[in-house]
PDB file of N, CA and C in Angstrom:
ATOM      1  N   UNK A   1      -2.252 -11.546   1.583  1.00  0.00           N
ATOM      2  CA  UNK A   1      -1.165 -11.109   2.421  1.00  0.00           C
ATOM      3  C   UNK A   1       0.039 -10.681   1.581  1.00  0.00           C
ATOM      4  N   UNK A   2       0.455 -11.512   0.924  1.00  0.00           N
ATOM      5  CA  UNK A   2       1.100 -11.232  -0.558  1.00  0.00           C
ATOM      6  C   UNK A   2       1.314  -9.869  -1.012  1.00  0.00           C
ATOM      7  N   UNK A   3      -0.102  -9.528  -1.309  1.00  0.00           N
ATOM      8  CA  UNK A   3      -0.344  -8.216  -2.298  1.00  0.00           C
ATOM      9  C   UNK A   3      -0.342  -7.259  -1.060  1.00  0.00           C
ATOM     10  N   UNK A   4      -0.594  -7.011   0.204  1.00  0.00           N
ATOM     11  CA  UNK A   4       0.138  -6.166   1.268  1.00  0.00           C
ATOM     12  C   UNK A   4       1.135  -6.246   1.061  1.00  0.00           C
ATOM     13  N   UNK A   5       2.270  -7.025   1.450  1.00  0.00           N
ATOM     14  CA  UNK A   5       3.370  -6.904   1.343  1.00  0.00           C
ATOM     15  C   UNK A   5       3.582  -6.416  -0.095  1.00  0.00           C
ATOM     16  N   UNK A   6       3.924  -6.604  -0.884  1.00  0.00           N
ATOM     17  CA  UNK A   6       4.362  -6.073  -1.991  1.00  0.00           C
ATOM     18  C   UNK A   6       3.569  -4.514  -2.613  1.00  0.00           C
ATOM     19  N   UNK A   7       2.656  -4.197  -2.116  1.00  0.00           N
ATOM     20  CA  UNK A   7       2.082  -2.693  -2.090  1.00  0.00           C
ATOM     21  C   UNK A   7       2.874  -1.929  -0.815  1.00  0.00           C
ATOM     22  N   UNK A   8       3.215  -2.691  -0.106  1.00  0.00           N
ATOM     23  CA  UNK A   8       4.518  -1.907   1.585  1.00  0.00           C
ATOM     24  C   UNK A   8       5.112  -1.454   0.373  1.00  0.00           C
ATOM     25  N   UNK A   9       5.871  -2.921   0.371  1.00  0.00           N
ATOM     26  CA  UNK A   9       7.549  -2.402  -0.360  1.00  0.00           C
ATOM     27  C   UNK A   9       7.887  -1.778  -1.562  1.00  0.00           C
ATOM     28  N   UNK A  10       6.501  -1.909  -2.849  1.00  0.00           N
ATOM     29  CA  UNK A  10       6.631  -1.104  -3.619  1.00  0.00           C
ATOM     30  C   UNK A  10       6.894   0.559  -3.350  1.00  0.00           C
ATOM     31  N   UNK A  11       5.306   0.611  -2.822  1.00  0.00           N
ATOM     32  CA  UNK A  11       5.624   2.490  -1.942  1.00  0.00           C
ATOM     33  C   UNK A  11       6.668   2.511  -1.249  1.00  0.00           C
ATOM     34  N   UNK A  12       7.388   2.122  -0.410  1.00  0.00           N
ATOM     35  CA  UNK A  12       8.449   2.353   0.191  1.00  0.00           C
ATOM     36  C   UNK A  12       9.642   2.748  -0.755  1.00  0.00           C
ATOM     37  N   UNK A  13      10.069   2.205  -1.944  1.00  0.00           N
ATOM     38  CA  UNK A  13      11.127   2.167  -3.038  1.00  0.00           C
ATOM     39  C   UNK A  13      10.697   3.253  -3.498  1.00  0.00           C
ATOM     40  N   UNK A  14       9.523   3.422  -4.221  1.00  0.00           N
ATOM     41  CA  UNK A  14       9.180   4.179  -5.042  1.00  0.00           C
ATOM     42  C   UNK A  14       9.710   5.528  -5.064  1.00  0.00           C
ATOM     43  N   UNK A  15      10.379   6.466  -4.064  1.00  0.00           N
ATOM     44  CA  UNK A  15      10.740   7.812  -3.914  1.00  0.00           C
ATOM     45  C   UNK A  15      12.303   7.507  -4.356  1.00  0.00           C
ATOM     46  N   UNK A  16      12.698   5.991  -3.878  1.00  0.00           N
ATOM     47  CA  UNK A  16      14.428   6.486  -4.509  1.00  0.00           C
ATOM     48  C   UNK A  16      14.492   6.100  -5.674  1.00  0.00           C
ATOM     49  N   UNK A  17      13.236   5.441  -6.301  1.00  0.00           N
ATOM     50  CA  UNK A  17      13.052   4.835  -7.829  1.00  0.00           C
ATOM     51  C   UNK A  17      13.211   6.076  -8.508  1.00  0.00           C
ATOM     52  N   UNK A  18      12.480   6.596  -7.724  1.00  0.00           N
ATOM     53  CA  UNK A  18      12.303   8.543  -8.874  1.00  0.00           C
ATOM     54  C   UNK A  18      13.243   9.279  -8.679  1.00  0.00           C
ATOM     55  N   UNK A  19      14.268   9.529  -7.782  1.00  0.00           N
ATOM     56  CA  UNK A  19      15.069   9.998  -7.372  1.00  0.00           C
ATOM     57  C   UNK A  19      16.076   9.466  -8.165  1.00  0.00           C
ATOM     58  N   UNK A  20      16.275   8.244  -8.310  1.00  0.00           N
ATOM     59  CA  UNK A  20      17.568   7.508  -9.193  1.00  0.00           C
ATOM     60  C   UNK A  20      16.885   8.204 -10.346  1.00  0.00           C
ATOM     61  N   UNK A  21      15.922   8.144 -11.314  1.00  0.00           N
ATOM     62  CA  UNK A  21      15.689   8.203 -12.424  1.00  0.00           C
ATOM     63  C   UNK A  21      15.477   9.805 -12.564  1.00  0.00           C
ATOM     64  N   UNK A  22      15.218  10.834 -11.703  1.00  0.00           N
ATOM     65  CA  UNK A  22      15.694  11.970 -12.061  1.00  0.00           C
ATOM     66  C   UNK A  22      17.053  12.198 -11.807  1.00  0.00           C
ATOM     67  N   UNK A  23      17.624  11.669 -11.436  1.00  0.00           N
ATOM     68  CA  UNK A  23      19.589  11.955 -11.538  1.00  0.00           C
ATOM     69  C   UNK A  23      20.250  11.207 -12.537  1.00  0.00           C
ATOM     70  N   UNK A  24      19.040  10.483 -12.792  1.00  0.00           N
ATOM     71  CA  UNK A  24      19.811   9.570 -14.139  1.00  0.00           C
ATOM     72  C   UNK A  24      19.038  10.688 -15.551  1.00  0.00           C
ATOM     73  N   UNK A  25      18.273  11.103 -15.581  1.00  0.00           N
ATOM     74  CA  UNK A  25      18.095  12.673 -16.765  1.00  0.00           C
ATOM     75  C   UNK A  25      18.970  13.428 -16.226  1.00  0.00           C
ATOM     76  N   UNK A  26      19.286  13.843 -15.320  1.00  0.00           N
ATOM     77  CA  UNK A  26      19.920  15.154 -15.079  1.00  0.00           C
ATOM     78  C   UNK A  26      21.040  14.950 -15.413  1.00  0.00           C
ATOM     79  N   UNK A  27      21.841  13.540 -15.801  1.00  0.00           N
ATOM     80  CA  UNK A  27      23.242  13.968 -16.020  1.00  0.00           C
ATOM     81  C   UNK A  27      22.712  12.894 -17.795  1.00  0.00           C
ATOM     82  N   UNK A  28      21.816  13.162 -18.503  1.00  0.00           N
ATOM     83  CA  UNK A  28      21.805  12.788 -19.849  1.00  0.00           C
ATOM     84  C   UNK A  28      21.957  11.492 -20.033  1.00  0.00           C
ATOM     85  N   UNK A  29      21.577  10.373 -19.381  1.00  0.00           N
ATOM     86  CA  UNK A  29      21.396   9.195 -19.687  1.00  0.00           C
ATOM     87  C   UNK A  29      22.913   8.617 -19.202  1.00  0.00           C
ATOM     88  N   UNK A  30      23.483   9.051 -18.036  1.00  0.00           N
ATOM     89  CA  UNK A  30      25.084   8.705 -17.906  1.00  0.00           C
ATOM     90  C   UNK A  30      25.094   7.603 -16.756  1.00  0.00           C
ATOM     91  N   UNK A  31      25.618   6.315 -16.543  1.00  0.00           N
ATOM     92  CA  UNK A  31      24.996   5.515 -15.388  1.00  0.00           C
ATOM     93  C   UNK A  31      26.616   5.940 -14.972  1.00  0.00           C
ATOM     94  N   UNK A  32      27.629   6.585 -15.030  1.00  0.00           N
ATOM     95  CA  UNK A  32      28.494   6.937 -14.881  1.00  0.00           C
ATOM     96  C   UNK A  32      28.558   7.093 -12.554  1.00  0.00           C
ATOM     97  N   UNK A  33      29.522   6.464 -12.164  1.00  0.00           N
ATOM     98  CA  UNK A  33      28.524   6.401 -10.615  1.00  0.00           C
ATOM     99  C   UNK A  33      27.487   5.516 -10.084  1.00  0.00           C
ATOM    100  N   UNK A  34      27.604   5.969  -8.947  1.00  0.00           N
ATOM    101  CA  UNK A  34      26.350   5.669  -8.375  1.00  0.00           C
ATOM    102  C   UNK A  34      24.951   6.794  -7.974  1.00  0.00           C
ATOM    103  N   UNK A  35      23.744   6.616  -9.139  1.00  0.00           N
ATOM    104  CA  UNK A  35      22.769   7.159  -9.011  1.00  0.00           C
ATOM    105  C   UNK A  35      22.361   7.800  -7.465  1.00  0.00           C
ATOM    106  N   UNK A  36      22.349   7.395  -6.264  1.00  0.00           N
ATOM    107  CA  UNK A  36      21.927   7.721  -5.244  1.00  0.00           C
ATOM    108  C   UNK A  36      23.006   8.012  -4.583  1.00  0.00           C
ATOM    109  N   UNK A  37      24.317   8.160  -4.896  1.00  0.00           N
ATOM    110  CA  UNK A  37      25.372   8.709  -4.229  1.00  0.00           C
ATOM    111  C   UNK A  37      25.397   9.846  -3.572  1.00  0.00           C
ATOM    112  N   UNK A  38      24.251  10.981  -3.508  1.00  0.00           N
ATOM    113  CA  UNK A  38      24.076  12.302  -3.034  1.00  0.00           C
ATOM    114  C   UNK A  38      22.611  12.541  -2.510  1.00  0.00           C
ATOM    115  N   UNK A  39      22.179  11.190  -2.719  1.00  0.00           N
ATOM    116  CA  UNK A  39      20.772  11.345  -2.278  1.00  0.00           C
ATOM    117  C   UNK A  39      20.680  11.900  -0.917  1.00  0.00           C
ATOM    118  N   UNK A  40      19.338  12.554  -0.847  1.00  0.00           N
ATOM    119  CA  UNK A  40      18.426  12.603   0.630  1.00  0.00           C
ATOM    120  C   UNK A  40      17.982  11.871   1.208  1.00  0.00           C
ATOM    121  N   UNK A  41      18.515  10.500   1.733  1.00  0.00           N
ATOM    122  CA  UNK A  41      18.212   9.578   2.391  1.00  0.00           C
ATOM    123  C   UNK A  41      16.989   9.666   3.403  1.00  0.00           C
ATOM    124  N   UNK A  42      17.283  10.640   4.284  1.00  0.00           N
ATOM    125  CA  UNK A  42      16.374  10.674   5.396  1.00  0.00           C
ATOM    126  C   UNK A  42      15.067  10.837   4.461  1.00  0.00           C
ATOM    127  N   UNK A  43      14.613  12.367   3.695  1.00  0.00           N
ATOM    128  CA  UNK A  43      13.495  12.511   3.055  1.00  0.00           C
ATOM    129  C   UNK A  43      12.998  11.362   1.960  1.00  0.00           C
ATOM    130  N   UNK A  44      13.877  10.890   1.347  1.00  0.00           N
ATOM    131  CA  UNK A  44      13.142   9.172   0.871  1.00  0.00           C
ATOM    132  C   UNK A  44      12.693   8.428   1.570  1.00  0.00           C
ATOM    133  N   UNK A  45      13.364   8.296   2.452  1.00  0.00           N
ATOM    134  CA  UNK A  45      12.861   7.207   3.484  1.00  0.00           C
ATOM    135  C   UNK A  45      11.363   7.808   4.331  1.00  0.00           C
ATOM    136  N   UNK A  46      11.478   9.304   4.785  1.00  0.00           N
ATOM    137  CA  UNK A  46      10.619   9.736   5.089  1.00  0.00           C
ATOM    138  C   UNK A  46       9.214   9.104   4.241  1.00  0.00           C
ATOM    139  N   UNK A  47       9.307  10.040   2.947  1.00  0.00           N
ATOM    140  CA  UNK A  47       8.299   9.737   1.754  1.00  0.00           C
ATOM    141  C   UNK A  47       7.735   8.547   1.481  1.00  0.00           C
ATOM    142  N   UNK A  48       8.735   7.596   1.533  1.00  0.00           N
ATOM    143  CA  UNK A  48       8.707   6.187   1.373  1.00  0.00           C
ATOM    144  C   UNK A  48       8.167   5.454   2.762  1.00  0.00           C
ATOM    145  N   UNK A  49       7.942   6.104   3.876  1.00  0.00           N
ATOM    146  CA  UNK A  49       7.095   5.511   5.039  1.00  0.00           C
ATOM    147  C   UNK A  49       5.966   5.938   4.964  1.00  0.00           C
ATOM    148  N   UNK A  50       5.842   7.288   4.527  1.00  0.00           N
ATOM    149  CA  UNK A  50       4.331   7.640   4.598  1.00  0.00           C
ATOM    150  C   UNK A  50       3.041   7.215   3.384  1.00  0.00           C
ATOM    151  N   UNK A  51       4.202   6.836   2.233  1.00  0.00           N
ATOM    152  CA  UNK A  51       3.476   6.007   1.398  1.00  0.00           C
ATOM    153  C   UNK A  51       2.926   4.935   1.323  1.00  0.00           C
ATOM    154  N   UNK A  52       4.176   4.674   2.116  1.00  0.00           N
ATOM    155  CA  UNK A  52       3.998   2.899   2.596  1.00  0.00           C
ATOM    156  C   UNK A  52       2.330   2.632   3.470  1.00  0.00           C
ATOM    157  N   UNK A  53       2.662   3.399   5.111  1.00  0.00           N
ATOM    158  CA  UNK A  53       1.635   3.768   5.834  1.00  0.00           C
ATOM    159  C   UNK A  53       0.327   4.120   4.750  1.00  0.00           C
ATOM    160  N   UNK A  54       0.312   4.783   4.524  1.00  0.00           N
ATOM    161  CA  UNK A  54      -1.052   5.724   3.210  1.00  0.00           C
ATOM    162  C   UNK A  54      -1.757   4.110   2.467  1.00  0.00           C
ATOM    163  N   UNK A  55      -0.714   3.630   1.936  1.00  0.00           N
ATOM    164  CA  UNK A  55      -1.247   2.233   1.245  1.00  0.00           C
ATOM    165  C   UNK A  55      -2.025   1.312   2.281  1.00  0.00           C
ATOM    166  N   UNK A  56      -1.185   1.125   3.231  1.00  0.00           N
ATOM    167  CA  UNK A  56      -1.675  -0.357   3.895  1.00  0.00           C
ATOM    168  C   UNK A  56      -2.884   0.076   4.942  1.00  0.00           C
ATOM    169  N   UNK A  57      -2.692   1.709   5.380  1.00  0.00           N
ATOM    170  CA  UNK A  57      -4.511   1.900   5.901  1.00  0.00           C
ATOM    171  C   UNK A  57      -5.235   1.818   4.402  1.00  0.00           C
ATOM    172  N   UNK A  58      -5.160   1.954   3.757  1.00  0.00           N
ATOM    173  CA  UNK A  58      -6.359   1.916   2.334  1.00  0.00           C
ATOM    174  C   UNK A  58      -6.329   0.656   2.301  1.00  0.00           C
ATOM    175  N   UNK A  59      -5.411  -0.623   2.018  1.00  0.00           N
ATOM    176  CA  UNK A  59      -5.772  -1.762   1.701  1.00  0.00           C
ATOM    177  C   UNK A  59      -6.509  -2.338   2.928  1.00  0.00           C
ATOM    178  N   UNK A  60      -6.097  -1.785   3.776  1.00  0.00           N
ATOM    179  CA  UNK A  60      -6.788  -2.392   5.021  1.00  0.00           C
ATOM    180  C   UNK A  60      -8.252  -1.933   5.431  1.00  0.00           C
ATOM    181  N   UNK A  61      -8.712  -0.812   5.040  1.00  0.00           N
ATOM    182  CA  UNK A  61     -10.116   0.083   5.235  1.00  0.00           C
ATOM    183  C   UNK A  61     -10.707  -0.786   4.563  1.00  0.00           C
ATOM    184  N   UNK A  62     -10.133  -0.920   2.920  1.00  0.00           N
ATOM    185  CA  UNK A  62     -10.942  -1.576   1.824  1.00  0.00           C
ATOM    186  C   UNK A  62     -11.533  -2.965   2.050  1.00  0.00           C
ATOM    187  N   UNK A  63     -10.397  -3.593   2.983  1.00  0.00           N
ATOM    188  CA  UNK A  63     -10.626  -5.615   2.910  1.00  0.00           C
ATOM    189  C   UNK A  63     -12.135  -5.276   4.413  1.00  0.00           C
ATOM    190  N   UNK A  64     -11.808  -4.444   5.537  1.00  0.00           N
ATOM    191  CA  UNK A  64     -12.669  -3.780   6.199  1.00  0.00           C
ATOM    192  C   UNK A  64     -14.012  -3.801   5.245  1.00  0.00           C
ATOM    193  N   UNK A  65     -14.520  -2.320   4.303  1.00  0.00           N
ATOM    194  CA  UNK A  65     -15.773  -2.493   4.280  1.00  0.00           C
ATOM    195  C   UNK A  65     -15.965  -3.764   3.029  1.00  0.00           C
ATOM    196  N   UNK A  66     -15.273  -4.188   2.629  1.00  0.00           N
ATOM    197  CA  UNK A  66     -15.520  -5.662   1.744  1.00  0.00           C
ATOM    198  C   UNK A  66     -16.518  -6.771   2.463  1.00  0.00           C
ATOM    199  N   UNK A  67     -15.741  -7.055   3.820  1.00  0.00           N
ATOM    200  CA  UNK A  67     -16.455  -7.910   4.954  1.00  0.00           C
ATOM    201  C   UNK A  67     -17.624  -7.218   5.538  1.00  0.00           C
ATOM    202  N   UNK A  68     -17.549  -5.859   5.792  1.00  0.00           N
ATOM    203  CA  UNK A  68     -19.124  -5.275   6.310  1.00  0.00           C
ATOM    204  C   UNK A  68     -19.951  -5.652   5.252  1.00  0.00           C
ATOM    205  N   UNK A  69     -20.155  -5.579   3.986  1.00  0.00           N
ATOM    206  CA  UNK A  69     -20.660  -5.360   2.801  1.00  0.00           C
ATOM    207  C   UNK A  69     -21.309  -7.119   2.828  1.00  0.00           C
ATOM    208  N   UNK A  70     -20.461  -8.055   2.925  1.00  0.00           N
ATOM    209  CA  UNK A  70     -20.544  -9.879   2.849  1.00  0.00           C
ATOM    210  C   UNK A  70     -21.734  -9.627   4.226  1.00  0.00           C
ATOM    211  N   UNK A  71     -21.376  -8.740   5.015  1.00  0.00           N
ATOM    212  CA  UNK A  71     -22.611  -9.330   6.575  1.00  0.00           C
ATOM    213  C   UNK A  71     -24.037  -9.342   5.732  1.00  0.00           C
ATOM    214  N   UNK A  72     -24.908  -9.962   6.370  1.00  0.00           N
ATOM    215  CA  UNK A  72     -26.389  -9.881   5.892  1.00  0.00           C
ATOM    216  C   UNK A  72     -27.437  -9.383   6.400  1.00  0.00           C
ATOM    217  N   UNK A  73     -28.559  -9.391   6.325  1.00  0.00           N
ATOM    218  CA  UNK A  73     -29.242  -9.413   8.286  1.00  0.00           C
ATOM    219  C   UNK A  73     -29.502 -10.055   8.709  1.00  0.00           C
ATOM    220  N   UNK A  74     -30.334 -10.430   9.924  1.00  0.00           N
ATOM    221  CA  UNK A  74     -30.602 -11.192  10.192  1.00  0.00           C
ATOM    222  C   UNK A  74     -31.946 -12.415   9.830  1.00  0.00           C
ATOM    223  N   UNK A  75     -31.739 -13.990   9.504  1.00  0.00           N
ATOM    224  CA  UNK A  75     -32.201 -14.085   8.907  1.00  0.00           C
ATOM    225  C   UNK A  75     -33.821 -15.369  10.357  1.00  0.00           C
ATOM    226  N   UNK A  76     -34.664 -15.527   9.460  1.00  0.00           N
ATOM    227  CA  UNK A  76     -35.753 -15.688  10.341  1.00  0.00           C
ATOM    228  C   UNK A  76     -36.030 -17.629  10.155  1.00  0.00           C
ATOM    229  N   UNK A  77     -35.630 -18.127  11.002  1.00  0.00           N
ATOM    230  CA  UNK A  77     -36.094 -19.419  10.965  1.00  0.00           C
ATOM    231  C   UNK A  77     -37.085 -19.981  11.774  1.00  0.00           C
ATOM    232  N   UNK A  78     -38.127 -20.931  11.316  1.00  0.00           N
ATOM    233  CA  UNK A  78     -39.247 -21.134  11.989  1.00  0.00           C
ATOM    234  C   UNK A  78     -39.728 -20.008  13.437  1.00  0.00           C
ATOM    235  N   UNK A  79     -40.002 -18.544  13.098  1.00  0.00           N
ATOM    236  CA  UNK A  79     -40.019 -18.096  13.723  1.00  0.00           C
ATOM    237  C   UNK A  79     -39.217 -17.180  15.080  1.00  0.00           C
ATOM    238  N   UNK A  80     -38.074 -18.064  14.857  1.00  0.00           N
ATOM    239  CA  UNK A  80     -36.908 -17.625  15.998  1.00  0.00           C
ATOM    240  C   UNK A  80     -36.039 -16.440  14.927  1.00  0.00           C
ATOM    241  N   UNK A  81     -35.389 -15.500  15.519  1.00  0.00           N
ATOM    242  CA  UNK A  81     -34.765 -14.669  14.767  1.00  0.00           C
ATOM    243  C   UNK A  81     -33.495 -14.831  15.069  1.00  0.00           C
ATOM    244  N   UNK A  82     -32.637 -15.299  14.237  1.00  0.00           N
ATOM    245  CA  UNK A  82     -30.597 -15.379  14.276  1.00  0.00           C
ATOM    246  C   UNK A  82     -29.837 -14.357  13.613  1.00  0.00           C
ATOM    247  N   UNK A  83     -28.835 -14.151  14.487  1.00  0.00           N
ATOM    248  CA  UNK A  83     -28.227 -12.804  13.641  1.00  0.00           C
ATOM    249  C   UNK A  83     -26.958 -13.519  12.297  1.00  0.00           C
ATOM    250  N   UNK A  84     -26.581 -12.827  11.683  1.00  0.00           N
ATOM    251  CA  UNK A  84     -25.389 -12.972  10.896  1.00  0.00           C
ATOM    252  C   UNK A  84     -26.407 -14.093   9.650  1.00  0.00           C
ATOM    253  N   UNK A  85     -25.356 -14.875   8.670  1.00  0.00           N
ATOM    254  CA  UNK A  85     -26.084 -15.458   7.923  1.00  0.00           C
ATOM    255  C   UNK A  85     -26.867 -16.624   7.835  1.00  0.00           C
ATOM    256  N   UNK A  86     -27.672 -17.012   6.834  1.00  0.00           N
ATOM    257  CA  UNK A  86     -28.436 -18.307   6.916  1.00  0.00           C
ATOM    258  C   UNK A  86     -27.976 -19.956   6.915  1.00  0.00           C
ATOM    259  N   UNK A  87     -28.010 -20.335   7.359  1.00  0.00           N
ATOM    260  CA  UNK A  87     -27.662 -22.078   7.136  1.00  0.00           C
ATOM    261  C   UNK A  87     -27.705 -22.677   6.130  1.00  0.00           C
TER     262      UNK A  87
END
């Protein structure tokens, strides 16, 4: 649950991470200000939801076929047939 959360909030940051750090080259290494003082808020945030979203269906598809993959078939005891795994 952990590593969801912290794959959200990483992708979510990640667009004003790059955004600070290309305005921090563009003015030559100057922390002079505030880095995001002119930012595009809305389009970070945009970027930063759909990343977010993009991650947590993949982590979530993945933990998905992980558990299909653990099912077994069905297995055969004294003749009677049970579904899912063995005893």
């Amino acid at each position: 649950m952990i590593r969801l959360l912290l794959a959200i909030i990483g992708m979510f940051l990640l667009p004003f991470l790059l955004y600070a750090a290309f305005v921090f080259v563009r003015r030559r290494g100057s922390f002079e200000g505030n880095l995001l003082e002119d930012a595009p808020i809305n389009w970070l945030s945009l970027a930063g939801t759909i990343l977010a979203v993009g991650v947590m269906a993949s982590l979530v598809s993945m933990d998905i076929i992980e558990y299909e993959n653990q099912q077994s078939e069905p297995t055969t005891s004294q003749g009677k047939s049970t579904p899912g795994r063995s005893p």
